[in-house]
Protein backbone atom coordinates (compact mmCIF):
# COMPACT_ATOMS: atom_id res chain seq x y z
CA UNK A 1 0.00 0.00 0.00
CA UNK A 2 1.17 3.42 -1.27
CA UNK A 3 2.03 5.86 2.01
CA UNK A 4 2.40 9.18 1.84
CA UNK A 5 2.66 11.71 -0.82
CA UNK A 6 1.58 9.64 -3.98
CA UNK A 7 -0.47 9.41 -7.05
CA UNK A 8 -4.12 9.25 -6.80
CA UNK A 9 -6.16 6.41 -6.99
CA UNK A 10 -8.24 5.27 -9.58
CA UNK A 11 -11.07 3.04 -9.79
CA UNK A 12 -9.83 -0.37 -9.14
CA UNK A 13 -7.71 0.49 -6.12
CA UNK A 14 -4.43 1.08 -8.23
CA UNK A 15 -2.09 4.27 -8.05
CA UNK A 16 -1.20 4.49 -12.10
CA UNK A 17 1.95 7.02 -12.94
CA UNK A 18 0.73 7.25 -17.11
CA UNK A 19 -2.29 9.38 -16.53
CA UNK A 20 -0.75 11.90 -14.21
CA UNK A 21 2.03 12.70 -16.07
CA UNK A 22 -0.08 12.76 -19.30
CA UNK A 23 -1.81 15.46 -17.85
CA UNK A 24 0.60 17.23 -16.27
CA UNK A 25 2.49 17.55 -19.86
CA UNK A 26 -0.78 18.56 -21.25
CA UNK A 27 -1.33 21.15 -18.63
CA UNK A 28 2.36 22.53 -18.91
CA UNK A 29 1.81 22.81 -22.02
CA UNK A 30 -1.86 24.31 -22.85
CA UNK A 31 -1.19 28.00 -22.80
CA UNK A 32 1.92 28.22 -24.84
CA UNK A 33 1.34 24.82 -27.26
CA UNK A 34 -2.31 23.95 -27.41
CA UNK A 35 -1.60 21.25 -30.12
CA UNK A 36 1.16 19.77 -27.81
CA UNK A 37 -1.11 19.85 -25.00
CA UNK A 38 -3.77 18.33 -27.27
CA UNK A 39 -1.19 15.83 -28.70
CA UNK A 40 0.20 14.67 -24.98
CA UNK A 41 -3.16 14.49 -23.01
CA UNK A 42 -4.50 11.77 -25.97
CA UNK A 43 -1.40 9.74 -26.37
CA UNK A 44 -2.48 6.45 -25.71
CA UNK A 45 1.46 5.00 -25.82
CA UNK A 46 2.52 7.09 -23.51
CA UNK A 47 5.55 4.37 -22.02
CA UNK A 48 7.08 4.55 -25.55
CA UNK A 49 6.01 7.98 -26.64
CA UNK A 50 6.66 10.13 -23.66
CA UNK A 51 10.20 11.31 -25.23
CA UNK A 52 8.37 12.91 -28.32
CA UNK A 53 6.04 15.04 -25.63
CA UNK A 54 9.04 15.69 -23.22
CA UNK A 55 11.08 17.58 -26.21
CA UNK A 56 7.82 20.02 -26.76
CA UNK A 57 7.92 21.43 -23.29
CA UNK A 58 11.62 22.78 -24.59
CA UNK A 59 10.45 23.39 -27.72
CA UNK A 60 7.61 24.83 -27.05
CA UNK A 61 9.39 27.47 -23.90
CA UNK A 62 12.13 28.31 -26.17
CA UNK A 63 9.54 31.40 -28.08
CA UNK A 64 10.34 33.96 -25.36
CA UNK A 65 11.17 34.26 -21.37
CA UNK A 66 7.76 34.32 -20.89
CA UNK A 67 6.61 31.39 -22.08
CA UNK A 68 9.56 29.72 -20.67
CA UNK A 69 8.20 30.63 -17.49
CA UNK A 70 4.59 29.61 -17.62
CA UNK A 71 5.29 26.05 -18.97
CA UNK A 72 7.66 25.69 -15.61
CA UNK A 73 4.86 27.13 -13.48
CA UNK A 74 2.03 25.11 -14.94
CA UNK A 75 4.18 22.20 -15.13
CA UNK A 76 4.44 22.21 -11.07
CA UNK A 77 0.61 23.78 -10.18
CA UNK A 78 -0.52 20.40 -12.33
CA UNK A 79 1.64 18.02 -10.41
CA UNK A 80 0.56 19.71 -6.98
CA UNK A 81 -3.20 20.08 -8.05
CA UNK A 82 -3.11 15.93 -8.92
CA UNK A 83 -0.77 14.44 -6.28
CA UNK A 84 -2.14 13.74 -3.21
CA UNK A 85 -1.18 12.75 0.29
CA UNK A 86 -2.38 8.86 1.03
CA UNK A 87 -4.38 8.48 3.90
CA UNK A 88 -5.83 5.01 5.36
CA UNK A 89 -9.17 7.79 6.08
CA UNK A 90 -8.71 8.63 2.59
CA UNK A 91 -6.34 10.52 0.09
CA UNK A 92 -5.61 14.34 0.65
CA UNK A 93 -4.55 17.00 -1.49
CA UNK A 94 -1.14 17.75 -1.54
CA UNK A 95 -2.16 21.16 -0.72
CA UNK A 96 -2.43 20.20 3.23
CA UNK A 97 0.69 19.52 3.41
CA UNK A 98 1.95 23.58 3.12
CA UNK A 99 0.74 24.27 7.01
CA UNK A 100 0.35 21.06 8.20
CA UNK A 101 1.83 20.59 11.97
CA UNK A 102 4.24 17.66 12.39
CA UNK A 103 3.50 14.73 14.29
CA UNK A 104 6.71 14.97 16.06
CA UNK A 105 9.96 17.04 16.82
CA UNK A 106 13.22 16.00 15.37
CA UNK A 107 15.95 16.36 17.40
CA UNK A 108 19.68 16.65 16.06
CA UNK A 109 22.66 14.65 16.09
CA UNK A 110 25.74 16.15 15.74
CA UNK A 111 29.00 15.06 14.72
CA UNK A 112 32.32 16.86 14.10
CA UNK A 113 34.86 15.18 11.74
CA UNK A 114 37.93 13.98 13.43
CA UNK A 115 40.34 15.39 9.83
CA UNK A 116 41.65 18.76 8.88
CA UNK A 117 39.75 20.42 6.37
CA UNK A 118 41.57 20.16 2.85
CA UNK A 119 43.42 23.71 1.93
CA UNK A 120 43.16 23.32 -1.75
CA UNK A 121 40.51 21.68 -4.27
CA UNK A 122 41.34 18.36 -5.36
CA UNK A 123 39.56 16.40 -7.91
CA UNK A 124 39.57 12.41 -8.08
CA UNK A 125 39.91 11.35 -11.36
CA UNK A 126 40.84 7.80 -12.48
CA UNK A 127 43.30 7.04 -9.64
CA UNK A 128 44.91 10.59 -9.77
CA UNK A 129 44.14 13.31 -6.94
CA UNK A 130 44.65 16.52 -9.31
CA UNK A 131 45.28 19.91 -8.20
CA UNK A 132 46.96 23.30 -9.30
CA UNK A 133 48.35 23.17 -12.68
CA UNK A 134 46.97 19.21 -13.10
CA UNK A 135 43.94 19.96 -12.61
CA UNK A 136 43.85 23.09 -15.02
CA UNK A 137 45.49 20.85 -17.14
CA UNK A 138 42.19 18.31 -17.20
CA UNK A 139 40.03 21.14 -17.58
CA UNK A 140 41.82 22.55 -20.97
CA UNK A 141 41.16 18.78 -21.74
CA UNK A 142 37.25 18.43 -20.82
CA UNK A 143 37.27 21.45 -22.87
CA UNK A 144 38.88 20.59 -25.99
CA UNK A 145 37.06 17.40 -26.00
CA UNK A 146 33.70 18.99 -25.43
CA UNK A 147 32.89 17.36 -22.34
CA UNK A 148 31.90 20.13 -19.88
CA UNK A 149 30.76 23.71 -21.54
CA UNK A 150 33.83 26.61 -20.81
CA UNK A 151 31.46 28.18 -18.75
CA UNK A 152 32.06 25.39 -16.22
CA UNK A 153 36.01 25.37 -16.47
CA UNK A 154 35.98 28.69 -15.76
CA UNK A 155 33.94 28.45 -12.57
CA UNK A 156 36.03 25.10 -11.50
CA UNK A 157 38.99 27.36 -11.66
CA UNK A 158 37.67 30.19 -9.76
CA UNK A 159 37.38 27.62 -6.96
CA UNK A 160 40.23 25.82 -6.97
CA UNK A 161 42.15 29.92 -6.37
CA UNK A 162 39.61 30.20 -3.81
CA UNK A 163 39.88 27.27 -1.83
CA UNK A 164 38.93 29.39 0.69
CA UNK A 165 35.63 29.32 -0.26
CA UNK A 166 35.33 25.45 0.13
CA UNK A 167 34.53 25.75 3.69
CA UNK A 168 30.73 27.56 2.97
CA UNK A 169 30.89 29.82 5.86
CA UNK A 170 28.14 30.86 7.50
CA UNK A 171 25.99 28.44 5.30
CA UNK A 172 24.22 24.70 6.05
CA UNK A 173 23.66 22.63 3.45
CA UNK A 174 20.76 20.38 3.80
CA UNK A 175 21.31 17.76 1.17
CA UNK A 176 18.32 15.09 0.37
CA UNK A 177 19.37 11.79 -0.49
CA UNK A 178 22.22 12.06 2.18
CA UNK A 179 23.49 8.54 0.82
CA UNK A 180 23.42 9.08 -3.00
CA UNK A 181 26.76 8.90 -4.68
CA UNK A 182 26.13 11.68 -6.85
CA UNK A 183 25.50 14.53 -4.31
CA UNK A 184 27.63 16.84 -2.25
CA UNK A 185 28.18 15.17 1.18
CA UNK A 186 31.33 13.85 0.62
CA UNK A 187 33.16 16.53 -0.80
CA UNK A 188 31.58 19.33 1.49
CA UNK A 189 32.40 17.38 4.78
CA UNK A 190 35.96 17.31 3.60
CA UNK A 191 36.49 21.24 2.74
CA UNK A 192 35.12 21.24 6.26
CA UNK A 193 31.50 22.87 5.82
CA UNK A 194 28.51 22.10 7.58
CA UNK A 195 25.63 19.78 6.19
CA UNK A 196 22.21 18.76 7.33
CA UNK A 197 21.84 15.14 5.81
CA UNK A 198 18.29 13.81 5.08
CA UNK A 199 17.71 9.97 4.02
CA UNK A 200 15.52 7.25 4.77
CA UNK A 201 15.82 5.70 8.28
CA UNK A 202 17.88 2.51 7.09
CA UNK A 203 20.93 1.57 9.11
CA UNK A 204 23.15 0.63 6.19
CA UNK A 205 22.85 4.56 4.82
CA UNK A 206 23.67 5.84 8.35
CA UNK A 207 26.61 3.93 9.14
CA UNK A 208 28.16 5.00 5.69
CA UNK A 209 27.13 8.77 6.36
CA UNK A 210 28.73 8.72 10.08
CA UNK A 211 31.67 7.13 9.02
CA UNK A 212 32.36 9.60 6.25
CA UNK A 213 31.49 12.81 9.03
CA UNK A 214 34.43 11.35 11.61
CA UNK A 215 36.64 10.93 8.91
CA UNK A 216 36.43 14.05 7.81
CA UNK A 217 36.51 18.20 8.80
CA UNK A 218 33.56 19.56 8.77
CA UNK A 219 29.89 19.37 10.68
CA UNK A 220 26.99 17.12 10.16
CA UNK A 221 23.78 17.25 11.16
CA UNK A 222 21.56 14.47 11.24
CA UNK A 223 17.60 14.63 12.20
CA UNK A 224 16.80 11.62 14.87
CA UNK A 225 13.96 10.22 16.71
CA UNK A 226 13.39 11.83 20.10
CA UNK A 227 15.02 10.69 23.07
CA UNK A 228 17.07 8.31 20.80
CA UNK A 229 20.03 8.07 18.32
CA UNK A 230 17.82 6.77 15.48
CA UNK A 231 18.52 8.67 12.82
CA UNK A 232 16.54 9.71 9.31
CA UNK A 233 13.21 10.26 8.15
CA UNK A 234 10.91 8.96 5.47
CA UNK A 235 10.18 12.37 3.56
CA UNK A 236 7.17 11.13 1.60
CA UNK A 237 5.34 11.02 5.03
CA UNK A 238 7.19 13.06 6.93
CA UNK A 239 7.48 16.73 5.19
CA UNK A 240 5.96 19.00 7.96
CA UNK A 241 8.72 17.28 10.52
CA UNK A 242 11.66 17.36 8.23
CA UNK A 243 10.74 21.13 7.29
CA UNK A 244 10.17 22.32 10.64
CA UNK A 245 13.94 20.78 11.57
CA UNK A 246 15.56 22.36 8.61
CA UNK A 247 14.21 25.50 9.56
CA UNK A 248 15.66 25.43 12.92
CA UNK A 249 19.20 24.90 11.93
CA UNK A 250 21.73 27.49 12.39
CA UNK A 251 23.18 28.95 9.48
CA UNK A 252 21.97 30.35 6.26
CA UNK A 253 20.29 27.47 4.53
CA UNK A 254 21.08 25.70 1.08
CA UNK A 255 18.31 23.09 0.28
CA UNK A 256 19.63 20.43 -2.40
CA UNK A 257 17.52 17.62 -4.15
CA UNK A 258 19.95 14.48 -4.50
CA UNK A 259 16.99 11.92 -4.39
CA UNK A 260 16.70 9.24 -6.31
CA UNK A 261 14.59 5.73 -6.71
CA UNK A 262 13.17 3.79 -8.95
CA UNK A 263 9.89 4.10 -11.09
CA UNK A 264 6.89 6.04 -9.71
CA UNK A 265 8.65 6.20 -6.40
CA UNK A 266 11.39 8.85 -7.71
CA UNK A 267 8.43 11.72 -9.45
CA UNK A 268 7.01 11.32 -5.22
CA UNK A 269 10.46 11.94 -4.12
CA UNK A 270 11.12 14.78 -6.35
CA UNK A 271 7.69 16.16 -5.21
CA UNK A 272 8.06 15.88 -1.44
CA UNK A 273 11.36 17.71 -1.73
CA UNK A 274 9.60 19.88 -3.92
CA UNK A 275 7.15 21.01 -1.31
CA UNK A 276 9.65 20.36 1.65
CA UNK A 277 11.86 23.01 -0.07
CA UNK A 278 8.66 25.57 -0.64
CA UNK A 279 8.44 25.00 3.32
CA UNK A 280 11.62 25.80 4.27
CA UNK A 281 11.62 28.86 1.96
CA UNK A 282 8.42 30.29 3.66
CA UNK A 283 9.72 30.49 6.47
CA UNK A 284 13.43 31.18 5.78
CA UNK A 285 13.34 33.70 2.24
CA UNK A 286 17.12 33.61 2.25
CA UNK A 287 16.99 29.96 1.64
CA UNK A 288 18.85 28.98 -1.40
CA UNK A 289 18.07 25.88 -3.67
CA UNK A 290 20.37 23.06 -5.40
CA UNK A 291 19.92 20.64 -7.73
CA UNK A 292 21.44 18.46 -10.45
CA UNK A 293 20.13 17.54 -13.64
CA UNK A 294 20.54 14.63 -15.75
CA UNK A 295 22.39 14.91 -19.07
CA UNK A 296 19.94 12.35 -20.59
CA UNK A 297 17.27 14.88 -20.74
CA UNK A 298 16.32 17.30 -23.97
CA UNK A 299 18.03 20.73 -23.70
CA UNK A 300 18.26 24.00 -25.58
CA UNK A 301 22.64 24.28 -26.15
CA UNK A 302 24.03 27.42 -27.16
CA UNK A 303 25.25 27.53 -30.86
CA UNK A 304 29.11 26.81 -30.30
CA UNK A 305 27.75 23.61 -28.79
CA UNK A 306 26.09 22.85 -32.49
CA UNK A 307 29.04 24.15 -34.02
CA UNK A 308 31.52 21.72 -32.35
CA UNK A 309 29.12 18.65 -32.92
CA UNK A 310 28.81 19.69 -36.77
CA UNK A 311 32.91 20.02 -36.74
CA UNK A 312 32.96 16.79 -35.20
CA UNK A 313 30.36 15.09 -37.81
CA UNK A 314 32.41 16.65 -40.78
CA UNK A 315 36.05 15.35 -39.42
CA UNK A 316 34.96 11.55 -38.96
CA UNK A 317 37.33 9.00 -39.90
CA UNK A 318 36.83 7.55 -43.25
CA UNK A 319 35.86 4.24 -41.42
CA UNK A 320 32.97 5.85 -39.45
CA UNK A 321 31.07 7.53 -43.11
CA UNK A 322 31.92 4.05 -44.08
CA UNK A 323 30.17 2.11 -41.79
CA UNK A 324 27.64 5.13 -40.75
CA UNK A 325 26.30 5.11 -44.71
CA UNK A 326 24.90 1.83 -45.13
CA UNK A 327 23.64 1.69 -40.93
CA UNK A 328 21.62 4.80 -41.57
CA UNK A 329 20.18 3.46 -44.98
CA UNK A 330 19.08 -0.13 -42.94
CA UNK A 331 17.79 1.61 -40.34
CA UNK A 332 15.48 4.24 -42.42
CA UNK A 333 17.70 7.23 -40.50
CA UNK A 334 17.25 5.88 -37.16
CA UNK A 335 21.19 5.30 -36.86
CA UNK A 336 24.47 7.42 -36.23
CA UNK A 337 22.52 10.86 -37.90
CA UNK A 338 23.85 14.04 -37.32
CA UNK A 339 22.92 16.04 -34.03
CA UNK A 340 21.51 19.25 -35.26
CA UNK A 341 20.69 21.09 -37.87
CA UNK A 342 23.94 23.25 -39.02
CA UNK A 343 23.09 26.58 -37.72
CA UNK A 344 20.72 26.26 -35.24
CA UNK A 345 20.84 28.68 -32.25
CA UNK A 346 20.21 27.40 -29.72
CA UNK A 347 20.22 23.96 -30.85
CA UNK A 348 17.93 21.35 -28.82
CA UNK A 349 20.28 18.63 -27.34
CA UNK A 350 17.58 15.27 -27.19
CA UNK A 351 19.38 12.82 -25.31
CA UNK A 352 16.33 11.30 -23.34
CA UNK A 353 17.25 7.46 -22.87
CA UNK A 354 14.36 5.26 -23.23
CA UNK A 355 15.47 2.58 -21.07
CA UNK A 356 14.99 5.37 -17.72
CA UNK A 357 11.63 5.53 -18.47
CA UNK A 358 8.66 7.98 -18.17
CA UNK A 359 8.84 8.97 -14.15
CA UNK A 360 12.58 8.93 -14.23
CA UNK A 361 12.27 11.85 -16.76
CA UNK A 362 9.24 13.41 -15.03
CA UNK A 363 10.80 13.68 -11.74
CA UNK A 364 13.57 15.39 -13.32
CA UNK A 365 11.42 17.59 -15.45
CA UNK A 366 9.96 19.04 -11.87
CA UNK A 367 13.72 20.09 -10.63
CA UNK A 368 14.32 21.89 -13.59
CA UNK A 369 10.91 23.54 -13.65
CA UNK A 370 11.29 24.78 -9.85
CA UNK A 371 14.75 25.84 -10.27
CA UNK A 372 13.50 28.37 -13.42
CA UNK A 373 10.35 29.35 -10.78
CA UNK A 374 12.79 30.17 -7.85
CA UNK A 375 15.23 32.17 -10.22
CA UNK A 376 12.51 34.23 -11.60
CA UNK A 377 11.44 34.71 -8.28
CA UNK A 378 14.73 35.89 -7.15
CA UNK A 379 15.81 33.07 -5.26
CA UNK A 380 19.16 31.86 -5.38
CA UNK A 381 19.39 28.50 -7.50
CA UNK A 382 22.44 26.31 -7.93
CA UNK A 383 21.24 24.26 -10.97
CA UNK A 384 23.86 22.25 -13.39
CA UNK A 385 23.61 19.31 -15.65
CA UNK A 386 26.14 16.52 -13.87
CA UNK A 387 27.73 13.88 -16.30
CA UNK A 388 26.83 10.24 -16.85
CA UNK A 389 28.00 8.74 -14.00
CA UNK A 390 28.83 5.35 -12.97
CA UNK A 391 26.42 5.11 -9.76
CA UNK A 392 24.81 1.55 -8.65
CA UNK A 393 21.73 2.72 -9.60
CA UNK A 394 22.50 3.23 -13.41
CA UNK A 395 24.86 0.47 -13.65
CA UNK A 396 22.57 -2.17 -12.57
CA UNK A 397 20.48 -1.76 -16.20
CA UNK A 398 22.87 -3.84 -17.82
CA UNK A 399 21.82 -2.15 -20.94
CA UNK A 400 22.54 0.94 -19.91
CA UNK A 401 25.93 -0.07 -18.25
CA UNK A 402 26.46 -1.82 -21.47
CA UNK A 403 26.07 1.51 -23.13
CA UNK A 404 28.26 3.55 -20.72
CA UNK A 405 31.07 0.73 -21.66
CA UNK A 406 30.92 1.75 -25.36
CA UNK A 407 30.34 6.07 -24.77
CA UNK A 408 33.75 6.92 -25.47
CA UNK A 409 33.34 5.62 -28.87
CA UNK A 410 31.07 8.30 -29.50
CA UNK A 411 32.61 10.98 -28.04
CA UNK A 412 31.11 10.71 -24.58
CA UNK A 413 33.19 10.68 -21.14
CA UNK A 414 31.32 8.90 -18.59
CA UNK A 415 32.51 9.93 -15.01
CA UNK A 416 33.32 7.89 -11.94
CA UNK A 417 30.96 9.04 -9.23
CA UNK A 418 33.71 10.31 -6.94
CA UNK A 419 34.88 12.95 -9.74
CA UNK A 420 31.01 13.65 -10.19
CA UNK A 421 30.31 14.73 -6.78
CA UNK A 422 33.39 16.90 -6.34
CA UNK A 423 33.22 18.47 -9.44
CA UNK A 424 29.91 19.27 -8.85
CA UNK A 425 30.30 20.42 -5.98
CA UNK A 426 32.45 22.71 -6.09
CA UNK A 427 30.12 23.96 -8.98
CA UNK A 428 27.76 24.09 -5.81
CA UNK A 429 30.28 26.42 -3.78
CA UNK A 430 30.91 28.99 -6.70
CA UNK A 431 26.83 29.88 -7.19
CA UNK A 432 26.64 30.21 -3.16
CA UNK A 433 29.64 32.60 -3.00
CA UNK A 434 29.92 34.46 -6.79
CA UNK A 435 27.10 36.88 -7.97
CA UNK A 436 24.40 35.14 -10.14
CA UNK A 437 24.89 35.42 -13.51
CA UNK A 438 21.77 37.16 -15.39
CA UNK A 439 20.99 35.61 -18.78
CA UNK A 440 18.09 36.92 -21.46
CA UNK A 441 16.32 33.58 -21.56
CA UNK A 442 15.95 30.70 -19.14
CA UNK A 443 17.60 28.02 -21.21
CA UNK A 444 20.23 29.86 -21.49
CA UNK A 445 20.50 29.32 -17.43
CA UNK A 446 20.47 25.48 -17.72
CA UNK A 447 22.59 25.56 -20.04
CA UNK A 448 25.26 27.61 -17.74
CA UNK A 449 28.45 25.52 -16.47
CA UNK A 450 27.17 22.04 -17.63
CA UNK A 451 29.08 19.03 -17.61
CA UNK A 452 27.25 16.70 -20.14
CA UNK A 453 30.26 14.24 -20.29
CA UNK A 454 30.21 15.53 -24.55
CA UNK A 455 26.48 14.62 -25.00
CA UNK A 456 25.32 18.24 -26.62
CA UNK A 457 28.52 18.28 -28.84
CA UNK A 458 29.06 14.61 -29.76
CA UNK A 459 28.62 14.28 -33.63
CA UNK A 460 25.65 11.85 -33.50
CA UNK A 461 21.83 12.48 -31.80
CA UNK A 462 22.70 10.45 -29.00
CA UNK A 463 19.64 7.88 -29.15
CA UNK A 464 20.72 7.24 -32.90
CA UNK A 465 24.25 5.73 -31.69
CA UNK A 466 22.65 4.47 -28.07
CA UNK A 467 22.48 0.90 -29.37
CA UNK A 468 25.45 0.46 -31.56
CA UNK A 469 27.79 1.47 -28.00
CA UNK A 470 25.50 -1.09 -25.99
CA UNK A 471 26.97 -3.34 -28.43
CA UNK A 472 30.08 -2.30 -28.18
CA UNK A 473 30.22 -2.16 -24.60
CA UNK A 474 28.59 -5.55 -24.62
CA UNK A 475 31.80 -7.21 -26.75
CA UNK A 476 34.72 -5.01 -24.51
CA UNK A 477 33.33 -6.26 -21.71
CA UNK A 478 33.63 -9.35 -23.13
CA UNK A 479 36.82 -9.42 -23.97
């Protein structure tokens, strides 16, 4: 039986995921893109269709600022209008949930790492700790090989001459999804900042997260059961509690969506941070918000990203027009086909992976569309696209590990996750300390500092050459 914050039940008793985010496209969509809206609420394959509807709400944003804007806003007042809070008395609106009281007070555990706090920024990176001129070396690399956009070099380096900026002073980082291997704990704790950690109450995810607070420099908080050492809480029932302990913390507050989980479960997660974060911010307007987004997602890229992937289509081997000519023909154009159309500006980036399915990229979509609501609102907003990363959860899709194996072949870097988190991180630690950048249209902001691991300027639209580097992973891994 579903708990908590969930999708509503239908007829027969069952909590479907199609139909909600059917119409919660179709709603994001209705003012700006009435035939999109039209187009999405009466697809009747949505499971193998939703990637044709996900592109429109870029496409369709991409006109002006403004209607940029509305999709994001009508994107989230759909998903809060239809989700609801379970109930064995019945389901709720998710609406109660913005003044409900707790049911209990969280107290805090706090522990002080045992290390001194690192004095300069290092980044892991396949068995190498670089730093100084090796790591500006790696950067000018990433660069030249189109993995990360400059934009992101250059804020990497402002950090690493800063490294006295690692330590977030004055700041508390609540990060949700404490235990996920692509978010922030890790690094932060070592620079020596302070961090509230959120995560399900499961033993297993505790003793990892204590271990890697002693170990290290900086502060952690951690919310526990009264009276007792118990720690975590189970945010899809538990939002008024967690938000009422966030807001208590010392320190000005950074809230940062790291959740993850699988199917259905992951667009609740993403909501329940959603309106844990709209809590927080009520009561605390200074509150600042993080998150990362997935490269496999459709994006508007700026036009040197086209240009590079066009370059890189023009100057293949002789081997690759070889073999691409006759794949494309068998396949009807499905196969190894160019990214973009030469000149486009911005170009739109469609690298949604099939195999993550529909509420993988629907929980995604509602991070990106409260981090453009927050800006416009004023709020500070660290949002950057993260690279693929080898994490459990991705690798255990053997097709999609399979396909990871066989990126590079394509142009694509696919990161370890301890080079993800710190690079990210410190990402993190330039938008709390630097002045926000102002940009003339929202995409442009998404686009800002991303490290796409080469997706947007790879010569091939990524889906096209998905399969052929399964196979190829498949037969290295093989050998």
């Amino acid at each position: 039986m579903s708990h908590g914050i969930s999708f509503p039940t239908a007829a027969d008793g069952s909590r479907p995921t199609s139909q909600v985010a059917r119409e919660v496209v179709a709603e994001a969509l209705r003012s700006v893109d009435p035939l999109g809206a039209r187009a999405a609420e009466h697809e009747t394959a949505w499971r193998s269709r939703y990637l044709l509807h996900l592109r429109r709400l870029v496409e369709a944003g991409l006109a002006t600022p403004e209607a940029w804007q509305q999709v994001a806003a009508a994107g989230l007042d759909a998903v809060r209008r239809r989700l609801v809070v379970a109930h064995p008395d019945g389901d709720r609106p998710l609406g109660s949930l913005t003044d409900a009281p707790g049911t209990r007070t969280l107290e805090t555990l706090a522990v002080t790492g045992e290390g001194e706090p690192l004095t300069e920024l290092v980044l892991p990176y396949r068995g190498q700790r670089l730093v100084g001129a090796d790591l500006d070396a790696q950067l000018t690399a990433w660069e030249n090989a189109g993995v990360l956009e400059p934009s992101a070099a250059v804020a990497v380096r402002e950090v690493a001459a800063h490294p006295e900026w690692l330590r977030l002073e004055g700041c508390t980082v609540a990060v949700l999804g404490a235990g996920a291997e692509m978010g922030p704990l890790g690094p932060l704790l070592r620079w020596g900042a302070t961090v509230a950690a959120v995560d399900l109450p499961t033993p297993a995810i505790w003793e990892r997260v204590l271990g890697t607070a002693r170990g290290a420099a900086g502060r952690l908080l951690v919310p526990v059961a009264p009276g007792t050492d118990d720690a975590g809480v189970d945010l899809l029932a538990e939002v008024p509690e967690t938000a009422d302990w966030l807001a208590g913390l010392d320190g000005r507050l950074v809230v940062g969506n790291y959740l993850s989980a699988d199917g259905g479960t992951h667009v609740r997660v993403s909501v329940a941070a959603d309106v844990l974060a709209s809590r927080v911010t009520a009561a605390r307007a200074d509150t600042a918000v993080a998150f990362l987004a997935t490269p496999t997602d459709v994006f508007a890229v700026p036009g040197a990203a086209v240009e590079a992937s066009g370059r890189a289509y023009d100057g293949r081997s002789g081997t690759a027009k070889l073999v691409g000519r006759p794949l494309r023909w068998a396949s009807r154009g499905r196969l190894l086909h160019r990214q973009y159309p030469p000149g486009a500006d911005p170009g739109i980036a469609d690298s949604l992976v099939p195999q993550q399915g529909p509420n993988y990229a629907l929980a995604k979509r509602i991070q990106r569309w409260r981090a453009s609501v927050d800006r416009a609102a004023g709020r500070q907003v660290s949002f950057h696209v993260a690279p693929s990363t080898r994490t459990r959860s991705v690798v255990k899709n053997r097709a999609l590990a399979a396909a990871f194996a066989g990126a590079h072949r394509f142009g694509v870097e696919v990161f370890d996750p301890a080079t993800s988190n710190t690079l990210m991180a410190a990402l993190l630690v330039h938008d709390l300390v630097s002045e926000p950048r102002a940009h003339p249209h929202p995409w442009q902001d998404e686009a800002h500092a991303a490290v796409h691991g080469g997706l947007w300027r790879a010569p091939y639209e990524p889906r096209s050459a998905l399969g052929l580097a399964a196979v190829l992973g498949y037969a290295s891994a093989r050998g």
